[in-house]
PDB file of N, CA and C in Angstrom:
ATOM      1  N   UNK A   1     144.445  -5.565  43.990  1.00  0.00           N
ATOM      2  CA  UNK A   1     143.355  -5.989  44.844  1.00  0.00           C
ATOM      3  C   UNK A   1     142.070  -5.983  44.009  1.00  0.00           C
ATOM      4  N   UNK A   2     141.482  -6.777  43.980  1.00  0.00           N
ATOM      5  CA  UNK A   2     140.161  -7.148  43.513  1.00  0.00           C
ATOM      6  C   UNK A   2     138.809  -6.232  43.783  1.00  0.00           C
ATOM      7  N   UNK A   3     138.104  -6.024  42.849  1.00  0.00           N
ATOM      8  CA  UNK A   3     136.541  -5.045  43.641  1.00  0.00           C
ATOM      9  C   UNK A   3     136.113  -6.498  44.796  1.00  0.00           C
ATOM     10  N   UNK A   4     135.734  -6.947  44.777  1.00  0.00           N
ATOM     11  CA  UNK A   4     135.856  -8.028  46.082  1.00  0.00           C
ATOM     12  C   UNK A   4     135.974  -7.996  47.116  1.00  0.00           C
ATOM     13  N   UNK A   5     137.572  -7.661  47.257  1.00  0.00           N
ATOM     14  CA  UNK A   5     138.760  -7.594  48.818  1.00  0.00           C
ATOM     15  C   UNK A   5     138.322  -6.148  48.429  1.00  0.00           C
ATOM     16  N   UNK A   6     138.050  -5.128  47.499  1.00  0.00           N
ATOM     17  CA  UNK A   6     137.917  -3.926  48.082  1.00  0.00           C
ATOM     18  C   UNK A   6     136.225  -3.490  48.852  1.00  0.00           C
ATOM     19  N   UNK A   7     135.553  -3.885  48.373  1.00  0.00           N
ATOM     20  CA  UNK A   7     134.288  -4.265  48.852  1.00  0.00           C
ATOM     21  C   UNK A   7     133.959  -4.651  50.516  1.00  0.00           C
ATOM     22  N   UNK A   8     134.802  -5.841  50.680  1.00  0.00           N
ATOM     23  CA  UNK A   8     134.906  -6.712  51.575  1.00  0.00           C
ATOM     24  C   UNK A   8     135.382  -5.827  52.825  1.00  0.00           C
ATOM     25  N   UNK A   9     136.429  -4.763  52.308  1.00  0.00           N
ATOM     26  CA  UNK A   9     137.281  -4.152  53.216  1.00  0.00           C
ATOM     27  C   UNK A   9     136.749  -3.334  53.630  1.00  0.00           C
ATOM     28  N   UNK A  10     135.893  -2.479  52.841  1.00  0.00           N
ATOM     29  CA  UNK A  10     135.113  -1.265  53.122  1.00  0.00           C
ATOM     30  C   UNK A  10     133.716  -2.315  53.958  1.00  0.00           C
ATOM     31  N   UNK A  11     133.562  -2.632  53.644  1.00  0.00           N
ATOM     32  CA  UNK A  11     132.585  -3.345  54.650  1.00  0.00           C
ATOM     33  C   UNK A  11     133.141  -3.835  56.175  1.00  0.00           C
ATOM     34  N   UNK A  12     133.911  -3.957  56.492  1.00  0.00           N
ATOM     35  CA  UNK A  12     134.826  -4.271  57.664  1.00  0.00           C
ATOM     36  C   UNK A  12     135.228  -3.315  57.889  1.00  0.00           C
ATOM     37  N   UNK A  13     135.332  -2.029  57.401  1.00  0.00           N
ATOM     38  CA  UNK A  13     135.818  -0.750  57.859  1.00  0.00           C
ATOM     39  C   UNK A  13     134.753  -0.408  58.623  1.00  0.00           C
ATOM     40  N   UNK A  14     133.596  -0.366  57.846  1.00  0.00           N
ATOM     41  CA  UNK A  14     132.318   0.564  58.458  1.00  0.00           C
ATOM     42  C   UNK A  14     131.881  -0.465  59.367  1.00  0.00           C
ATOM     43  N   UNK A  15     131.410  -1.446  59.470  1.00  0.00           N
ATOM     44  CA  UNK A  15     130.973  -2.307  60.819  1.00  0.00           C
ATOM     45  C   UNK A  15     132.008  -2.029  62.139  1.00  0.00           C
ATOM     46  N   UNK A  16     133.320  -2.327  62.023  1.00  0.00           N
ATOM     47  CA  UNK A  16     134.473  -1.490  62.948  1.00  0.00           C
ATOM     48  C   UNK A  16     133.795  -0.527  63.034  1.00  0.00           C
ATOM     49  N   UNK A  17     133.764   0.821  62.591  1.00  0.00           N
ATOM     50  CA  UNK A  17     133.767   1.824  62.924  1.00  0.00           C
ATOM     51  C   UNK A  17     132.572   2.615  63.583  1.00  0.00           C
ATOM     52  N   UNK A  18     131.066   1.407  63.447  1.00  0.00           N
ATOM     53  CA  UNK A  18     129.792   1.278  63.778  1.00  0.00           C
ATOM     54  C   UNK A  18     130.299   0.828  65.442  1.00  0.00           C
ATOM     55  N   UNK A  19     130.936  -0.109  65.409  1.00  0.00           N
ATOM     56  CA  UNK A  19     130.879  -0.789  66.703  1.00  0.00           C
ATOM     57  C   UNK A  19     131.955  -0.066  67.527  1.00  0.00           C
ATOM     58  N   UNK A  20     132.783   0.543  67.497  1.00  0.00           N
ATOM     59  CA  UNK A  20     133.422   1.755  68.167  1.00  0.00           C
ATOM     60  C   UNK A  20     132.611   2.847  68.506  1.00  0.00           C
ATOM     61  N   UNK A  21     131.968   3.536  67.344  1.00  0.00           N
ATOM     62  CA  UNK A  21     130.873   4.215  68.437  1.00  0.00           C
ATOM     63  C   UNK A  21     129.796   3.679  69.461  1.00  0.00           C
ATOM     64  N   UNK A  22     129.325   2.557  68.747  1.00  0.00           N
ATOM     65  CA  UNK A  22     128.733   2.060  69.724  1.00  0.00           C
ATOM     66  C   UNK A  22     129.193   1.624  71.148  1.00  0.00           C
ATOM     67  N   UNK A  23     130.476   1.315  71.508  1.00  0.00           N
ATOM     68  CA  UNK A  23     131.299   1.077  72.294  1.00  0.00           C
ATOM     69  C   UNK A  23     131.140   2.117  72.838  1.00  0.00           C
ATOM     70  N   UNK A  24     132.053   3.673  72.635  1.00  0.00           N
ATOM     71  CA  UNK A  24     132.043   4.813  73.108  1.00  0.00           C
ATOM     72  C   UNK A  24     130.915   5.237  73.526  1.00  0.00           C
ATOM     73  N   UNK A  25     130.249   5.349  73.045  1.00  0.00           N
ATOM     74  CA  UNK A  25     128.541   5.674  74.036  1.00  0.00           C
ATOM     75  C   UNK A  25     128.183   4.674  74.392  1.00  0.00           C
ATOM     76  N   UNK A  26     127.775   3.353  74.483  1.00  0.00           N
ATOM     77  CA  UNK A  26     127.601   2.557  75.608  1.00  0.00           C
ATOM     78  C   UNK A  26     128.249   2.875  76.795  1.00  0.00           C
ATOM     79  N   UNK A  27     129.320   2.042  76.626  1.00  0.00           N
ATOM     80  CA  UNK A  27     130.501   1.297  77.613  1.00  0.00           C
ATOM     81  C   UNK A  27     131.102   2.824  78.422  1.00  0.00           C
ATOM     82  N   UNK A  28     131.159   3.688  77.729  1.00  0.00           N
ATOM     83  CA  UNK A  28     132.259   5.199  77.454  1.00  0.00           C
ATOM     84  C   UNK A  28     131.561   5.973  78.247  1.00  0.00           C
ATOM     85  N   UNK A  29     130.196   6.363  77.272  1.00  0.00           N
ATOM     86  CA  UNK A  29     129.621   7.822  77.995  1.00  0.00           C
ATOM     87  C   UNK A  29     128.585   7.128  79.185  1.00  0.00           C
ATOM     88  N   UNK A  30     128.038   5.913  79.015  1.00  0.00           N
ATOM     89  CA  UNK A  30     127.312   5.375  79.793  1.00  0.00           C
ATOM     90  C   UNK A  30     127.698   4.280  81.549  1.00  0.00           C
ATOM     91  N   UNK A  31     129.403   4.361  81.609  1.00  0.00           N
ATOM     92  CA  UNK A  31     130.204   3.879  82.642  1.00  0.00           C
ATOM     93  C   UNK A  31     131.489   4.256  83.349  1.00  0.00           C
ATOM     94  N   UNK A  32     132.059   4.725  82.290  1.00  0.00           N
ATOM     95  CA  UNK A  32     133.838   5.141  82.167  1.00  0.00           C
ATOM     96  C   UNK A  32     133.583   6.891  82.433  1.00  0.00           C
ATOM     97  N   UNK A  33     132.533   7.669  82.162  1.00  0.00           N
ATOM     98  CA  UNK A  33     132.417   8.737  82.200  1.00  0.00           C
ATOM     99  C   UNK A  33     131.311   9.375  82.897  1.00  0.00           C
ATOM    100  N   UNK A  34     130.699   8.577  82.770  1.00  0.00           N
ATOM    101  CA  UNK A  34     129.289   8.964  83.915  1.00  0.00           C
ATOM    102  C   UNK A  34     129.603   9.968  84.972  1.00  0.00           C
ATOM    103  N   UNK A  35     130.228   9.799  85.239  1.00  0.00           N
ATOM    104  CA  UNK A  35     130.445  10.310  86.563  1.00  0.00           C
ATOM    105  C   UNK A  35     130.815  12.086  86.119  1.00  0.00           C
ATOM    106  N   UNK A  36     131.226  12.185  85.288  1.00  0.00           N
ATOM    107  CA  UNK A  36     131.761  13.712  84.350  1.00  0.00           C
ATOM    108  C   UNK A  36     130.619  14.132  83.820  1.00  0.00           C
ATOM    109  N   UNK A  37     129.879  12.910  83.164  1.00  0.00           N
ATOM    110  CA  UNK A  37     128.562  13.443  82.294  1.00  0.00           C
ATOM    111  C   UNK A  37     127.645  13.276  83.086  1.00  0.00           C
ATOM    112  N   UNK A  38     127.374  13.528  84.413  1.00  0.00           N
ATOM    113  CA  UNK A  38     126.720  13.869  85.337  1.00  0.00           C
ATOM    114  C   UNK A  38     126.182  14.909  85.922  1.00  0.00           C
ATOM    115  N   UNK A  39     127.393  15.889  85.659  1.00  0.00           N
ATOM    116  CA  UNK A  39     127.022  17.427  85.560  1.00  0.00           C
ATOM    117  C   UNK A  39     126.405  17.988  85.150  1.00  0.00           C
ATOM    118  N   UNK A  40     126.016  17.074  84.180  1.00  0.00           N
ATOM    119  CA  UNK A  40     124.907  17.740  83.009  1.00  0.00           C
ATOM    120  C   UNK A  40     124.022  17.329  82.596  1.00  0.00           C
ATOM    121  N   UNK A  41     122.532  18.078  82.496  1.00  0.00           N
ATOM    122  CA  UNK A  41     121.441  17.189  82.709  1.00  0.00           C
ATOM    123  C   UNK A  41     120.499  17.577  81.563  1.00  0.00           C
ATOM    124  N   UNK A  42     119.564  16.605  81.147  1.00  0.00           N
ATOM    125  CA  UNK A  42     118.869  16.485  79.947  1.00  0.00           C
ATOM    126  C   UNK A  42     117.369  16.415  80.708  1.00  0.00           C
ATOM    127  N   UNK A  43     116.211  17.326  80.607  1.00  0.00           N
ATOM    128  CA  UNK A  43     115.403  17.189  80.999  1.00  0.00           C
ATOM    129  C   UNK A  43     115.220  16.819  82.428  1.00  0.00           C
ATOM    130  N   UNK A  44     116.235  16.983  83.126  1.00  0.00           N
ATOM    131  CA  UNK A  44     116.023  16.885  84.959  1.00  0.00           C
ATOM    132  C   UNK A  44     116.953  15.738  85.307  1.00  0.00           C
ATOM    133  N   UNK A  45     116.972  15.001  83.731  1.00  0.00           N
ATOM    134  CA  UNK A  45     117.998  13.885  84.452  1.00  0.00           C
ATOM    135  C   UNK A  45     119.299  13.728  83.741  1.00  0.00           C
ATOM    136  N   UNK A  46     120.607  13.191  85.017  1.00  0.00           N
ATOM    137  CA  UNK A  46     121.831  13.320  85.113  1.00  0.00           C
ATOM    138  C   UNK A  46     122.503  12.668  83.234  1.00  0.00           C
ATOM    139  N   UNK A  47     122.802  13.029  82.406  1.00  0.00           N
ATOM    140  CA  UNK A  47     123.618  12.864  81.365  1.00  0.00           C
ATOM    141  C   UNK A  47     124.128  11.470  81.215  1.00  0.00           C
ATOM    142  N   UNK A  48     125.143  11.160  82.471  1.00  0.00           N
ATOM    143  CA  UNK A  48     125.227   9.849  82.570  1.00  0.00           C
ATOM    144  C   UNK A  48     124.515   9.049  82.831  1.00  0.00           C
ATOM    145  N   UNK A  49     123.390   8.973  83.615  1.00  0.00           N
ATOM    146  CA  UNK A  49     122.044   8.374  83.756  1.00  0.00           C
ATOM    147  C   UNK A  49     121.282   7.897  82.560  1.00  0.00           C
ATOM    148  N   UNK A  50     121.217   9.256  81.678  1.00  0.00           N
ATOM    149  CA  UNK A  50     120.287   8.915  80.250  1.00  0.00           C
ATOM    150  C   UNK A  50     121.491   8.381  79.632  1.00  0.00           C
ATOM    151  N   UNK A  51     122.198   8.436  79.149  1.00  0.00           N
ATOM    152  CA  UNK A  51     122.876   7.370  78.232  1.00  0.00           C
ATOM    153  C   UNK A  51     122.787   6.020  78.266  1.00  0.00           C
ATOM    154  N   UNK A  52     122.970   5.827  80.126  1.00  0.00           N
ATOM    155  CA  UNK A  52     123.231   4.119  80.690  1.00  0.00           C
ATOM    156  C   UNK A  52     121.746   3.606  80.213  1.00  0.00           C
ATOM    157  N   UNK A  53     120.491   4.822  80.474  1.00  0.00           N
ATOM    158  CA  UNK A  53     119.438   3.854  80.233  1.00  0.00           C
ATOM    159  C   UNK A  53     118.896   4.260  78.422  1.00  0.00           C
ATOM    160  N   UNK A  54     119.322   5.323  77.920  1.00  0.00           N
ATOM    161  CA  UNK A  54     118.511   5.957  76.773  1.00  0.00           C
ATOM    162  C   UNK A  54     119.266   6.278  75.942  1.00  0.00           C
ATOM    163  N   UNK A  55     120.451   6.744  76.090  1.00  0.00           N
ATOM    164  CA  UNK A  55     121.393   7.387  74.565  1.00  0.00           C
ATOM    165  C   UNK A  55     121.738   6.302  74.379  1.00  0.00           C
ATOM    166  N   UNK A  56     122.375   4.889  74.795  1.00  0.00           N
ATOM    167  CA  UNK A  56     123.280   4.089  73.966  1.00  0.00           C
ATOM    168  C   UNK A  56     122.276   3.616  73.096  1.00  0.00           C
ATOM    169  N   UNK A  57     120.761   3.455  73.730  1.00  0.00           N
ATOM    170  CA  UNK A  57     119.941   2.449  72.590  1.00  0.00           C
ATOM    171  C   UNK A  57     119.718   3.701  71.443  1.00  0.00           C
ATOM    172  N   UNK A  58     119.126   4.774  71.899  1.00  0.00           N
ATOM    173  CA  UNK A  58     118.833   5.657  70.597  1.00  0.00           C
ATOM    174  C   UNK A  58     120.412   5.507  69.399  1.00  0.00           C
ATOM    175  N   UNK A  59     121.540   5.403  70.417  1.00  0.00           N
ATOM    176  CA  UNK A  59     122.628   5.545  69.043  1.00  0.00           C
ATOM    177  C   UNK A  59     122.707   4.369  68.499  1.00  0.00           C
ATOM    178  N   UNK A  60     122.630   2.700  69.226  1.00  0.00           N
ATOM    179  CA  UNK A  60     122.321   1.805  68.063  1.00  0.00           C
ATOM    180  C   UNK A  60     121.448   1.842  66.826  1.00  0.00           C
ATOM    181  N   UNK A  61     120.229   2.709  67.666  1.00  0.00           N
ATOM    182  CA  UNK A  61     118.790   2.466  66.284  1.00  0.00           C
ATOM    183  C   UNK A  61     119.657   3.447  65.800  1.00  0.00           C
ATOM    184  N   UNK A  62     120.579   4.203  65.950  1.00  0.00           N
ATOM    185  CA  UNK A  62     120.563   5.106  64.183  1.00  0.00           C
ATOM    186  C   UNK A  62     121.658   4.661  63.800  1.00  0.00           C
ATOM    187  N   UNK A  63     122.630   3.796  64.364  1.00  0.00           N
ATOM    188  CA  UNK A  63     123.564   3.548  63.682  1.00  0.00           C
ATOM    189  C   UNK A  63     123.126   2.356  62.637  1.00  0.00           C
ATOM    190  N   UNK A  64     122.039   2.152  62.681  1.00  0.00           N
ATOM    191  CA  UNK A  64     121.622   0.778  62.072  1.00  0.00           C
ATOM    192  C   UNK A  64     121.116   1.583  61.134  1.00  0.00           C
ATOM    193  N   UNK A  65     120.336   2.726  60.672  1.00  0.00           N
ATOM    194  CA  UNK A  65     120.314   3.398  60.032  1.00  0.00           C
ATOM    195  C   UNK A  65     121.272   3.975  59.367  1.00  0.00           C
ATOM    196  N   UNK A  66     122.196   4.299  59.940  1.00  0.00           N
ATOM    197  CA  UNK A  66     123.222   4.738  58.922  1.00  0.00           C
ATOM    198  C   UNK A  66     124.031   3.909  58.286  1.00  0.00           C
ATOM    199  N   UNK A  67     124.378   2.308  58.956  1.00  0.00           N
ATOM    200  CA  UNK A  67     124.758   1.492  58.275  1.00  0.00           C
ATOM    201  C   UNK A  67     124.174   0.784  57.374  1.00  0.00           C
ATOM    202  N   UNK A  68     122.793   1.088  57.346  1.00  0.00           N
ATOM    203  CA  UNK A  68     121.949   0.642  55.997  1.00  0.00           C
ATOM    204  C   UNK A  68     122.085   1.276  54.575  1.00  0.00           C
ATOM    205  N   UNK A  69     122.302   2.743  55.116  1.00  0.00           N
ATOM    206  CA  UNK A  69     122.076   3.892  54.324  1.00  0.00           C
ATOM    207  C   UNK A  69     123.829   3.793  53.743  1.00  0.00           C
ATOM    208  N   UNK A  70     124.997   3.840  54.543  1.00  0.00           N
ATOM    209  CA  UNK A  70     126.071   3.324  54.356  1.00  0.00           C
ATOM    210  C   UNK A  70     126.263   2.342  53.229  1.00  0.00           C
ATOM    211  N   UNK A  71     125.576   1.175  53.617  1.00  0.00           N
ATOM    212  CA  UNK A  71     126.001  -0.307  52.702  1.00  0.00           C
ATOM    213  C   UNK A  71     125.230   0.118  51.652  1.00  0.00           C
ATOM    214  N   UNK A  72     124.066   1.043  50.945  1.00  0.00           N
ATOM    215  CA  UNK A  72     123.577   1.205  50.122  1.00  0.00           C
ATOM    216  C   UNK A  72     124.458   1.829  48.804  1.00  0.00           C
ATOM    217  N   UNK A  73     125.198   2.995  49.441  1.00  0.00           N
ATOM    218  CA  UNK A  73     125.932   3.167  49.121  1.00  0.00           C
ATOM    219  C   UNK A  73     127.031   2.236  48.294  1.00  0.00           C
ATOM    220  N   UNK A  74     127.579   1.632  49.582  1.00  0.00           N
ATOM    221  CA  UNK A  74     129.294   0.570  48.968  1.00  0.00           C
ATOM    222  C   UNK A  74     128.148  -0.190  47.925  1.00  0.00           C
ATOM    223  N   UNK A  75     126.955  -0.688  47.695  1.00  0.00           N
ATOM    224  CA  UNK A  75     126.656  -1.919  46.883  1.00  0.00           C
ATOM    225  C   UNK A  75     126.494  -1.171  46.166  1.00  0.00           C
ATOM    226  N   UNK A  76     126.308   0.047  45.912  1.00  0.00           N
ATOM    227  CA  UNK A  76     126.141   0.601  44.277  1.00  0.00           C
ATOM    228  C   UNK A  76     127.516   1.124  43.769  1.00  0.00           C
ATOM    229  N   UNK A  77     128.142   1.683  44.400  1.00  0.00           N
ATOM    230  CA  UNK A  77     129.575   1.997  44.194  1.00  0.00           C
ATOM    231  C   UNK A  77     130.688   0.294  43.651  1.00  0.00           C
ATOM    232  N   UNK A  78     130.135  -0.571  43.950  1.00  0.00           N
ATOM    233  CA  UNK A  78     130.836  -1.648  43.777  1.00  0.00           C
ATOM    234  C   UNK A  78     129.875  -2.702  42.804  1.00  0.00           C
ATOM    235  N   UNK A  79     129.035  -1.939  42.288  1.00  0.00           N
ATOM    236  CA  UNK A  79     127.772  -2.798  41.657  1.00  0.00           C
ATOM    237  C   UNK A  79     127.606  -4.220  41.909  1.00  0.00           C
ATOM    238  N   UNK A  80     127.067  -4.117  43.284  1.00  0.00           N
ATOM    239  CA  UNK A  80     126.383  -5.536  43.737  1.00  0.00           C
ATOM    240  C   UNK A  80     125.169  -5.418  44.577  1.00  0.00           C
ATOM    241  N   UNK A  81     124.466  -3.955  44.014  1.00  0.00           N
ATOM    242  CA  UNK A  81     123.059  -3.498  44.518  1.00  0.00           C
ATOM    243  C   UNK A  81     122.043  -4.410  44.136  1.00  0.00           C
ATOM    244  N   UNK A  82     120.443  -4.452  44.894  1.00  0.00           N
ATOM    245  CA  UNK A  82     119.865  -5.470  45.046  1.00  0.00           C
ATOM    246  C   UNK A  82     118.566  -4.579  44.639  1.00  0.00           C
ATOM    247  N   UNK A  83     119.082  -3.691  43.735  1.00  0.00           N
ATOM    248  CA  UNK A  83     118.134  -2.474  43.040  1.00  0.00           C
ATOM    249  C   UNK A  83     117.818  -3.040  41.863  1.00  0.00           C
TER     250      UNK A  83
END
């Protein structure tokens, strides 16, 4: 396999694996579970409540962060950094 297809792959690993969490706290902690993470409350309000309106966006902005910080990584490890 080529640095390329290995590159390529690890890049399709981590976007997958970005968009699964993102899934899981959206869709997960913010619909499918709400009702469990309800019990439990963050500043007065219900767990499932803040996710549907506040945790899923806070975990995109950092997953976008970590997938920056991520791909910084694979492009130097695969020397195709823009350093």
């Amino acid at each position: 396999m080529s640095d390329a297809q290995k590159y390529w792959k690890a890049n399709i690993r981590l976007v997958i694996g970005c968009l699964v969490v993102w899934f899981v706290v959206s869709f997960g902690c913010g619909i499918l579970f709400a009702q469990q993470l309800n019990g439990i409350r963050i500043g007065g309000y219900q767990l499932g409540f803040w996710f549907a309106q506040q945790g899923s966006i806070y975990t995109f902005v950092a997953l976008i962060f970590f997938y920056a910080w991520r791909m910084n990584q694979l492009d130097r490890k695969f020397n195709v950094s823009e350093d």
